[in-house]
Protein backbone atom coordinates (compact mmCIF):
# COMPACT_ATOMS: atom_id res chain seq x y z
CA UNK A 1 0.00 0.00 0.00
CA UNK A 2 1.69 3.38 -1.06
CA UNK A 3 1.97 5.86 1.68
CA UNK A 4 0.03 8.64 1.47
CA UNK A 5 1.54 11.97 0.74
CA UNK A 6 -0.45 15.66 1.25
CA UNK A 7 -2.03 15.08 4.24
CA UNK A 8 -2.24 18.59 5.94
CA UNK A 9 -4.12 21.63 4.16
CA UNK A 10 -2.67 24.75 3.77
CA UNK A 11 -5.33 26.22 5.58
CA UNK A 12 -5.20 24.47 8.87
CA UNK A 13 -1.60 25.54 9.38
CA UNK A 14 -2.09 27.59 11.73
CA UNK A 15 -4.92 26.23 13.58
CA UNK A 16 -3.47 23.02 14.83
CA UNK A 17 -2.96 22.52 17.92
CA UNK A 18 0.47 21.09 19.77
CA UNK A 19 1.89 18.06 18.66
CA UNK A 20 3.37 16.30 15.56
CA UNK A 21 1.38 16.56 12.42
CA UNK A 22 2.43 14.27 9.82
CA UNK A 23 2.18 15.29 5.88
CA UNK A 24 3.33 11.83 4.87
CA UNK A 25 6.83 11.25 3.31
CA UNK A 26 8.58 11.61 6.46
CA UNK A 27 7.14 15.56 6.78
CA UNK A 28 6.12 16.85 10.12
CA UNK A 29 4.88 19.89 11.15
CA UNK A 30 5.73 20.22 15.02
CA UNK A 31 3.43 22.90 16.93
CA UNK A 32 5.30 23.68 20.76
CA UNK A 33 3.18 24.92 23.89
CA UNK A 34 3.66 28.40 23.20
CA UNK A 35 2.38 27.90 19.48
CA UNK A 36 5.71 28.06 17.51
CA UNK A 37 5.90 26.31 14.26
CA UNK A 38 8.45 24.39 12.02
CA UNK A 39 8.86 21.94 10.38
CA UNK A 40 11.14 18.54 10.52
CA UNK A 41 11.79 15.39 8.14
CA UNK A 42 11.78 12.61 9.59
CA UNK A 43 14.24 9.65 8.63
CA UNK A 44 15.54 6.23 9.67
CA UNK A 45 19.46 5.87 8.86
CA UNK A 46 21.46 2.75 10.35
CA UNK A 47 18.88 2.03 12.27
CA UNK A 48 18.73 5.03 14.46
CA UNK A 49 15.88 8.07 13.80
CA UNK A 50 16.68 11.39 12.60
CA UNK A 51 14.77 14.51 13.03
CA UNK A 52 16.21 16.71 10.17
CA UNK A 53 14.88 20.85 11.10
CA UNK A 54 13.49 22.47 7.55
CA UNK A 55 12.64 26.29 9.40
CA UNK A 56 9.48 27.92 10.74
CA UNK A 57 6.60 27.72 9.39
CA UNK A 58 5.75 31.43 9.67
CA UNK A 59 8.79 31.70 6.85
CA UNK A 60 8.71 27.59 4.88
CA UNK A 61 4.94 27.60 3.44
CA UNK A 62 3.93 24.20 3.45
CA UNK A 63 4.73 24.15 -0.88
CA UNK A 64 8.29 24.92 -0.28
CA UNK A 65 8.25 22.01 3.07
CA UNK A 66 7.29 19.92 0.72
CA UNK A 67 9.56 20.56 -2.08
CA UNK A 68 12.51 20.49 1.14
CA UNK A 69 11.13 16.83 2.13
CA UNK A 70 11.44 15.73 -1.32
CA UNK A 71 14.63 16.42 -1.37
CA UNK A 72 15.51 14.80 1.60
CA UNK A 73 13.80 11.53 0.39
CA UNK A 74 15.97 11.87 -2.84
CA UNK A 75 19.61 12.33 -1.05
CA UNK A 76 18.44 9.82 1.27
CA UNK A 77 17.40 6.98 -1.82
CA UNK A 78 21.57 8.59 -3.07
CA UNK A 79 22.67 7.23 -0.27
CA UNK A 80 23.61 10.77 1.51
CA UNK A 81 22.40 11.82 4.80
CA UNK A 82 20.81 15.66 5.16
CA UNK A 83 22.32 16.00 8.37
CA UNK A 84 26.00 15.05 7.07
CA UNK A 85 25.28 16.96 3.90
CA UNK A 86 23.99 20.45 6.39
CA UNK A 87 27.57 19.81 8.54
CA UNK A 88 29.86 19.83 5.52
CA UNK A 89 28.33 23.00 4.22
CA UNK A 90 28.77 24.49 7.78
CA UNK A 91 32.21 23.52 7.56
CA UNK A 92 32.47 24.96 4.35
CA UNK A 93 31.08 27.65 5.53
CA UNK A 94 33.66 28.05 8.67
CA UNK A 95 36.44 27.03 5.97
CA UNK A 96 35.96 29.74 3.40
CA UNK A 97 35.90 32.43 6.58
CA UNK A 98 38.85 31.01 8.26
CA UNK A 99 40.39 31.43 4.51
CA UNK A 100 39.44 35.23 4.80
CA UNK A 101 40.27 35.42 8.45
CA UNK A 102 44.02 37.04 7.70
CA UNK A 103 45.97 37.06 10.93
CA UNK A 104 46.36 40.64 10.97
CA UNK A 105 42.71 40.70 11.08
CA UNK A 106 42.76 37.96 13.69
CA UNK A 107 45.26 40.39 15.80
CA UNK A 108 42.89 43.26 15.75
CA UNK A 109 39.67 41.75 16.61
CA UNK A 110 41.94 40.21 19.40
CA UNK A 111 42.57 43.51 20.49
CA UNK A 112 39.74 45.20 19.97
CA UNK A 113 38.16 42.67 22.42
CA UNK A 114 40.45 42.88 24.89
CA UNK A 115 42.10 46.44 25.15
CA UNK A 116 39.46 48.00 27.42
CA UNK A 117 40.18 45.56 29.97
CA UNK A 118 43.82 46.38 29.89
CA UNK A 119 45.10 48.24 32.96
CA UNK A 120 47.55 50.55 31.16
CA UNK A 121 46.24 52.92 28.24
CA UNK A 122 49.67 52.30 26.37
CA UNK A 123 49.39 48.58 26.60
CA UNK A 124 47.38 48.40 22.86
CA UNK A 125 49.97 50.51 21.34
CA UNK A 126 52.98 48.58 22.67
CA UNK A 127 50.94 45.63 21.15
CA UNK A 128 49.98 46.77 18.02
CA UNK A 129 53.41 47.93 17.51
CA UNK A 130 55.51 44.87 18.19
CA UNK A 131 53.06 42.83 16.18
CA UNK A 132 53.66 45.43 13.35
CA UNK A 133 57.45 45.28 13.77
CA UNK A 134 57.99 41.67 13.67
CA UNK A 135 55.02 39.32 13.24
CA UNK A 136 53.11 41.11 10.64
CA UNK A 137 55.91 41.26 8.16
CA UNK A 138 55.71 37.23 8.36
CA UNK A 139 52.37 36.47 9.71
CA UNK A 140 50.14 39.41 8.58
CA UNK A 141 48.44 38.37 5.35
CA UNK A 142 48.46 34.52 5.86
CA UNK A 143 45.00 33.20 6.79
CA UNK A 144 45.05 32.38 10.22
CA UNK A 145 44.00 28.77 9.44
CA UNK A 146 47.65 28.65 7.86
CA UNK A 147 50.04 29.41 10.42
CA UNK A 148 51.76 26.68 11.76
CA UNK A 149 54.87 26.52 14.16
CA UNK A 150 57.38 27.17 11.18
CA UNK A 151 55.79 30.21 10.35
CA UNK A 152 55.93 31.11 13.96
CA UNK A 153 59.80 30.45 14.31
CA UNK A 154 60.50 32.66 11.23
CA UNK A 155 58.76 35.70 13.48
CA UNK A 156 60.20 34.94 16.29
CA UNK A 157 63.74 33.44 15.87
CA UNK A 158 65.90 36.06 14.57
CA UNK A 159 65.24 38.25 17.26
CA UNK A 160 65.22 35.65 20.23
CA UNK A 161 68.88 35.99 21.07
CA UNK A 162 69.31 39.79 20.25
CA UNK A 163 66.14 41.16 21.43
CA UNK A 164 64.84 38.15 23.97
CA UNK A 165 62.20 40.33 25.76
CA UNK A 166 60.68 41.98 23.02
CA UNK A 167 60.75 38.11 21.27
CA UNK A 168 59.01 36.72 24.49
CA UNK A 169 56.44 39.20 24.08
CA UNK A 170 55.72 39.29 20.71
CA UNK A 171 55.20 35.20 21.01
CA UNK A 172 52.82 35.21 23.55
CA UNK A 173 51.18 37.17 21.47
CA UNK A 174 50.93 35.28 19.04
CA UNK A 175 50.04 32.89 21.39
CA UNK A 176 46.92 34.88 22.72
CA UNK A 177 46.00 35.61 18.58
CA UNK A 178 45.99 32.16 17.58
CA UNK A 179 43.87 30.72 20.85
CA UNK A 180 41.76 33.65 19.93
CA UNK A 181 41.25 32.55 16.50
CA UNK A 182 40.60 28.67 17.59
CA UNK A 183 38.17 29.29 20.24
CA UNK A 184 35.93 31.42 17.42
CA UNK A 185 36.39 28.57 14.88
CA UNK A 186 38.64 30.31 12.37
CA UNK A 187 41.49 27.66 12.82
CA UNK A 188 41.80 24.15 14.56
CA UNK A 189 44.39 22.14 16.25
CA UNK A 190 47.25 22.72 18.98
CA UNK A 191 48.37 26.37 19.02
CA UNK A 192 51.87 26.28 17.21
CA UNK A 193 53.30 29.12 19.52
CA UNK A 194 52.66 27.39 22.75
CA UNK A 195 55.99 27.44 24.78
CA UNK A 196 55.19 24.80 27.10
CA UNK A 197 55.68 21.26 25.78
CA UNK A 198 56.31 22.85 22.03
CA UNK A 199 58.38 26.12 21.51
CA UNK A 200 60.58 25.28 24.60
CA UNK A 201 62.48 22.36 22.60
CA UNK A 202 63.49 24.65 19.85
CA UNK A 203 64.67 27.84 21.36
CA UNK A 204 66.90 28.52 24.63
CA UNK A 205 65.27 29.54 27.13
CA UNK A 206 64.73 33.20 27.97
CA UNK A 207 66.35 33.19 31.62
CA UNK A 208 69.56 31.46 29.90
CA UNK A 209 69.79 33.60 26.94
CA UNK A 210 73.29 35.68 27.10
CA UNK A 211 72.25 39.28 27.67
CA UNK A 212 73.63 41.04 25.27
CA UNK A 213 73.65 45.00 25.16
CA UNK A 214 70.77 46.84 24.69
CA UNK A 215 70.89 49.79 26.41
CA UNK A 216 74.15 51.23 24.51
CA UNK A 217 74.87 54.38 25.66
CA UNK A 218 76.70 57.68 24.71
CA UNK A 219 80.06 58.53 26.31
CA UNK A 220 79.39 62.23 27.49
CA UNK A 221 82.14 63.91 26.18
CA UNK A 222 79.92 62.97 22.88
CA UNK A 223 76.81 64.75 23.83
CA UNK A 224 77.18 68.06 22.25
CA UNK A 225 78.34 66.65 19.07
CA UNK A 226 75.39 64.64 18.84
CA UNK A 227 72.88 67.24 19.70
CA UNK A 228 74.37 69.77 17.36
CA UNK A 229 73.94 67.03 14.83
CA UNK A 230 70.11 66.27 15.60
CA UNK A 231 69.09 69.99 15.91
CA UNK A 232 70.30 69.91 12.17
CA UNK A 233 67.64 67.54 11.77
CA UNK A 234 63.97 68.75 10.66
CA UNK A 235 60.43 67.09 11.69
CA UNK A 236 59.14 65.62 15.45
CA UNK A 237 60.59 62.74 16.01
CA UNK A 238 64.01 64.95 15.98
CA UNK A 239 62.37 67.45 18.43
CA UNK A 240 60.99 64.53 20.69
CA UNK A 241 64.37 62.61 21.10
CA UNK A 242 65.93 66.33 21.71
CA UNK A 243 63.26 66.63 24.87
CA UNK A 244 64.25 63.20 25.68
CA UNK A 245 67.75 64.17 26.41
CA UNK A 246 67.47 67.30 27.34
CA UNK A 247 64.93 66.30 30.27
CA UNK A 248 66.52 62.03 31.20
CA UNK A 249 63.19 60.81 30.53
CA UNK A 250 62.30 57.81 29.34
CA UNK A 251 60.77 56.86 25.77
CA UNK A 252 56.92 56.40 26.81
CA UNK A 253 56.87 59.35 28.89
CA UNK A 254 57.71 61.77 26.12
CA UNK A 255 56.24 59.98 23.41
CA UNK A 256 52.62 59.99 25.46
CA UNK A 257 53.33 63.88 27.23
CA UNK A 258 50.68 65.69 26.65
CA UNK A 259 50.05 69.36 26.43
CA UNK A 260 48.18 69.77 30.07
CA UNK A 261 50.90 68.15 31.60
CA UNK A 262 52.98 71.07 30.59
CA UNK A 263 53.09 74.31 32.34
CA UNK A 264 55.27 76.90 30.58
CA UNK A 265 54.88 79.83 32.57
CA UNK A 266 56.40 77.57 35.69
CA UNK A 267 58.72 76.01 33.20
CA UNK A 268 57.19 72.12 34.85
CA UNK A 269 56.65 69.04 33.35
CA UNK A 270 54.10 67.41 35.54
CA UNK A 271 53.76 63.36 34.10
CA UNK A 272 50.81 61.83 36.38
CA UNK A 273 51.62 58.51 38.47
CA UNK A 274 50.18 56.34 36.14
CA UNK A 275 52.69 57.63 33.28
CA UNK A 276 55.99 57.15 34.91
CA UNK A 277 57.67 53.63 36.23
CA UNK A 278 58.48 54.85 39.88
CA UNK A 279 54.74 56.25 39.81
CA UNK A 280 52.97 53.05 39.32
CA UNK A 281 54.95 52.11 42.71
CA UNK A 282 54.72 54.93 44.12
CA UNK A 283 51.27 56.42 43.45
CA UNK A 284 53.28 60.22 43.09
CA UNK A 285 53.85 62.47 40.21
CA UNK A 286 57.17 63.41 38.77
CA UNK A 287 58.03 66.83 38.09
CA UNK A 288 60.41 67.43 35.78
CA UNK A 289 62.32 71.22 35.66
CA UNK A 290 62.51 72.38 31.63
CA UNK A 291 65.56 73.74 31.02
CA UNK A 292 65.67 77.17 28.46
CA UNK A 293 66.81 74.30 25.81
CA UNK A 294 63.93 72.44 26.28
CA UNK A 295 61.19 75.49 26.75
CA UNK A 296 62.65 75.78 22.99
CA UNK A 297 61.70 72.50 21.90
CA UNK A 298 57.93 72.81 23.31
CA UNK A 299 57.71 76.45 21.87
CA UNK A 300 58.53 74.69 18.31
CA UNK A 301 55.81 72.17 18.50
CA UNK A 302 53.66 74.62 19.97
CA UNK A 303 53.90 76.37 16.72
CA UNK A 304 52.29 73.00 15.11
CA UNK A 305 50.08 71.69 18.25
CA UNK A 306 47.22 69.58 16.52
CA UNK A 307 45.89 67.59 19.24
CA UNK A 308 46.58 66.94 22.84
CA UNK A 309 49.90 65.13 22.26
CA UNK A 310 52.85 67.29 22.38
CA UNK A 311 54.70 64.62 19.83
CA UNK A 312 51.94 63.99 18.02
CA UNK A 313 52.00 61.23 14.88
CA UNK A 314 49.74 60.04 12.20
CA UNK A 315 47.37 58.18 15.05
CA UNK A 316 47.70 59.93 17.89
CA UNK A 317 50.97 60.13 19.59
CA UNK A 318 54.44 59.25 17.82
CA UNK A 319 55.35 55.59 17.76
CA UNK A 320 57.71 54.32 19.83
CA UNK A 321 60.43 53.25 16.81
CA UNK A 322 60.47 57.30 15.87
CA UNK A 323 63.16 57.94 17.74
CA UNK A 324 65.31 55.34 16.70
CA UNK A 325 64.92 55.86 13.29
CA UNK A 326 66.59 59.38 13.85
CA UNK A 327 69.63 57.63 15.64
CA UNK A 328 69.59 54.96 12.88
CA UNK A 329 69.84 58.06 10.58
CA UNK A 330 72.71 59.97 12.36
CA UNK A 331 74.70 56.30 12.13
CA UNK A 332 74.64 56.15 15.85
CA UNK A 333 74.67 52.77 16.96
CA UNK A 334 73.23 53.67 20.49
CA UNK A 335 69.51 53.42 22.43
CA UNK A 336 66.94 55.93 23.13
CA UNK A 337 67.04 54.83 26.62
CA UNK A 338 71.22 54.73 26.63
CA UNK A 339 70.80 58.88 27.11
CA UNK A 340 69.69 58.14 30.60
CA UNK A 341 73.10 56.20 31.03
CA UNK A 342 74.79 58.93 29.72
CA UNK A 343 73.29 61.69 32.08
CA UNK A 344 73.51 59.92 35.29
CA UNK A 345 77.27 59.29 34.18
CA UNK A 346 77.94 62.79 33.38
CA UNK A 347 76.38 63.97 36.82
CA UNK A 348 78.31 61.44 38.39
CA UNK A 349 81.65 62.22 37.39
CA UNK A 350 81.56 65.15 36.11
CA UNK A 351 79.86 67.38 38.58
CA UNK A 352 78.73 67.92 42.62
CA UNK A 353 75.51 67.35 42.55
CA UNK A 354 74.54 65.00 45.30
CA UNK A 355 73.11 61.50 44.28
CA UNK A 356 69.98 61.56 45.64
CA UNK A 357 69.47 64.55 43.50
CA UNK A 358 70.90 62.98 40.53
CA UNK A 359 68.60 60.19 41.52
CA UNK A 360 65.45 62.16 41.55
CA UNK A 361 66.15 63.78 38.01
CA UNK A 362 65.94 60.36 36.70
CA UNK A 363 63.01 59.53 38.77
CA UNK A 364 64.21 56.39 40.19
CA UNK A 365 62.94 54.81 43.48
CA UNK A 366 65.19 54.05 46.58
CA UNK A 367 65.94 50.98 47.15
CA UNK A 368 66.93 52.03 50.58
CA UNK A 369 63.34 51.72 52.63
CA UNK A 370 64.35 54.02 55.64
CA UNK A 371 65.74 56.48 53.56
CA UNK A 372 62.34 56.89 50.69
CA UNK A 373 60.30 56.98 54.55
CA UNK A 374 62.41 59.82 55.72
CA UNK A 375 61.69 61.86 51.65
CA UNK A 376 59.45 64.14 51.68
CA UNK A 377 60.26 66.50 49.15
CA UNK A 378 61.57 65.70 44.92
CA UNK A 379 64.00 67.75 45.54
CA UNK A 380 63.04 70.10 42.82
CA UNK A 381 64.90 73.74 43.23
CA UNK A 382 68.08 71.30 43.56
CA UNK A 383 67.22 69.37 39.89
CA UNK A 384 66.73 72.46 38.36
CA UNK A 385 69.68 73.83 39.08
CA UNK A 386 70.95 69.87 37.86
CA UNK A 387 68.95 70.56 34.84
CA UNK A 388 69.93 73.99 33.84
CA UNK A 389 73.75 72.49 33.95
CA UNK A 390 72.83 69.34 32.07
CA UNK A 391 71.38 72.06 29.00
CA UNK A 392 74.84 73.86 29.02
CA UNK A 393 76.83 70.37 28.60
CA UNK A 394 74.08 69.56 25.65
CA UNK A 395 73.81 72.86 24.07
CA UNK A 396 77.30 73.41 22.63
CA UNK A 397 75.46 77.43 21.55
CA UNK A 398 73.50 75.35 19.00
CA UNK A 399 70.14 76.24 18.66
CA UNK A 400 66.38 74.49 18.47
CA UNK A 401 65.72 74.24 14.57
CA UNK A 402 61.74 75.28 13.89
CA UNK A 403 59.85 72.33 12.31
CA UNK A 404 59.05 73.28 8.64
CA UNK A 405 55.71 73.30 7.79
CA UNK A 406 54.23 70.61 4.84
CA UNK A 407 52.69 72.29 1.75
């Protein structure tokens, strides 16, 4: 006896009550408590029962249900099964996105996601900067699907022994990308720049790395020279390294100074706790003293202030890899941070200035307990006396070079 197909009516779609209402064929329509609709083909496959989902009924008429049942009776008589066929097309599906899913993109959903959880402001553009400088050149337009732990060695590798820090970092990074990527479905399998149990067998360890160098600094007697050299130099990175030196800071805290941090009439720097190393520690401000040379350098970008940053760059403020570019163009095979070296050894031996002074100027902590409890001042008349000295060694009667203006 054939079975009989057609059963329900269009009409009485919408009037029957909960339950399963069979069209023939293996065609249900299933009506739940609170009235909702769909429809579902029923099959047997190796023995066990299938309930394959066809949509809502308030979107499938029951035509088009029917037309989806037949088909599902004629992959089924094929020898396919709808719900295998529905899970390869939603791999597919994943496949083709994972394909699109570059790793650059991958890296800034990541941190897109995650940045406003991130304690310190400058955290995303350390990130983004590193990944820019040394995985992106190898990683950047591969489809995350792709990278494997090759891939990852030829990002990380050449820098492991020179640079071993910024090499840790930017692999964990990767790291965090990758898991990232796997647990939204855009690539599968172990993450290829695990350390534990994976990286760990092909590079040294960090902890037994030689330390090599990386701080090189400036001999003193050199300063002037130099500074002559970079006031020769046009544009702001030039103007930021020059503020740099002139005031011992370090990289981040110029780069991110802003202009309300800056009080010219009291000739102050003022960077805010969470800005400066010791601060972070600490919980204080550091003030720094701005010597005539450096009033000079914030009256030149003054003359081009565009936004809050007193460096300001493309994005926001400059990136941290200005600076060195201007060394790397003067041929000086030193560090941005090496000028710190090369004040404190200049005060030093060079002049009287007590060291807790000196120390103060650079805005280091004391390791000596009794001795911070006993601080109360910074010290500040002293370092700007410290300061004003420091601009006379620099200035060699050299003057600040105004930034020329783009057409």
């Amino acid at each position: 006896m054939a079975r009989r197909l057609g059963r329900l009516k269009a009409g009485e779609i919408t009037r029957l009550g909960p339950g399963r209402h069979h069209d023939g064929g293996g065609l249900y329509l299933v009506v739940g408590q609170g009235a909702a609709r769909s429809w579902v083909f029923r099959f047997r496959r190796d023995g066990k029962l299938h309930d394959y989902g066809l949509g809502p009924a308030h979107t499938i008429g029951l035509a088009a249900a029917r037309q989806k049942a037949f088909d599902c009776r004629v992959a089924l008589y094929a020898g396919s099964n709808p719900v295998e066929q529905r899970q390869a097309k939603r791999i597919e599906r994943v496949l083709a996105a994972a394909k699109a899913m570059t790793f650059e993109d991958a890296a800034e959903q990541y941190i897109t996601a995650h940045a406003a959880g991130w304690r310190d402001p400058k955290q995303e553009r350390q990130w983004r900067q590193s990944l820019a400088d040394y995985a992106f050149p190898v990683l950047g337009k591969l489809p995350v699907m792709a990278i494997d732990t090759a891939l990852v060695m030829r990002a990380v590798e050449p820098i492991w022994v020179t640079k071993t820090e910024t090499a840790g970092r930017v692999r964990s990074r990767i790291e965090n990308i990758l898991d990232w990527a796997t647990s939204r479905g855009f690539r599968q399998g172990d993450n290829p720049a695990r350390w534990r149990g994976h990286l760990e067998n092909l590079l040294p360890a960090p902890r037994k790395v030689h330390k090599v160098e990386h701080h090189a600094a400036l001999p003193y007697a050199e300063i002037g020279g130099l500074i002559t050299d970079l006031r020769r130099q046009e544009g702001v990175p030039a103007r930021a390294l020059e503020f740099l030196i002139l005031t011992a800071g370090r990289t981040g805290e110029v780069l991110g100074a802003k202009w309300s941090e800056i009080d010219l009439a009291e000739r102050t720097w003022t960077i805010p706790a969470g800005r400066h190393k010791a601060g972070k520690t600490t919980g204080k401000e550091h003030r720094v003293p701005l010597s005539d040379a450096a009033i000079a350098v914030l009256d030149a970008m003054a003359a081009l202030r565009v936004d809050e940053h007193v460096f300001p760059g493309r994005n926001g403020a400059l990136g941290p890899q200005a600076m060195r570019r201007v060394l790397d163009g003067l041929n000086a095979e030193i560090s941005v941070h090496g000028f710190r070296s090369t004040f404190r050894d200049w005060a030093g031996e060079t002049t009287a200035h007590p060291r807790d002074v000196i120390e103060q100027a650079l805005a280091h902590t004391l390791k000596d307990r009794s001795e911070a409890a006993y601080r109360r001042g910074d010290l500040f008349d002293k370092r700007r006396a410290l300061m004003r000295d420091w601009d006379i060694r620099c200035a060699g009667g050299a003057v600040v070079v105004p930034i020329r203006r783009e057409a």
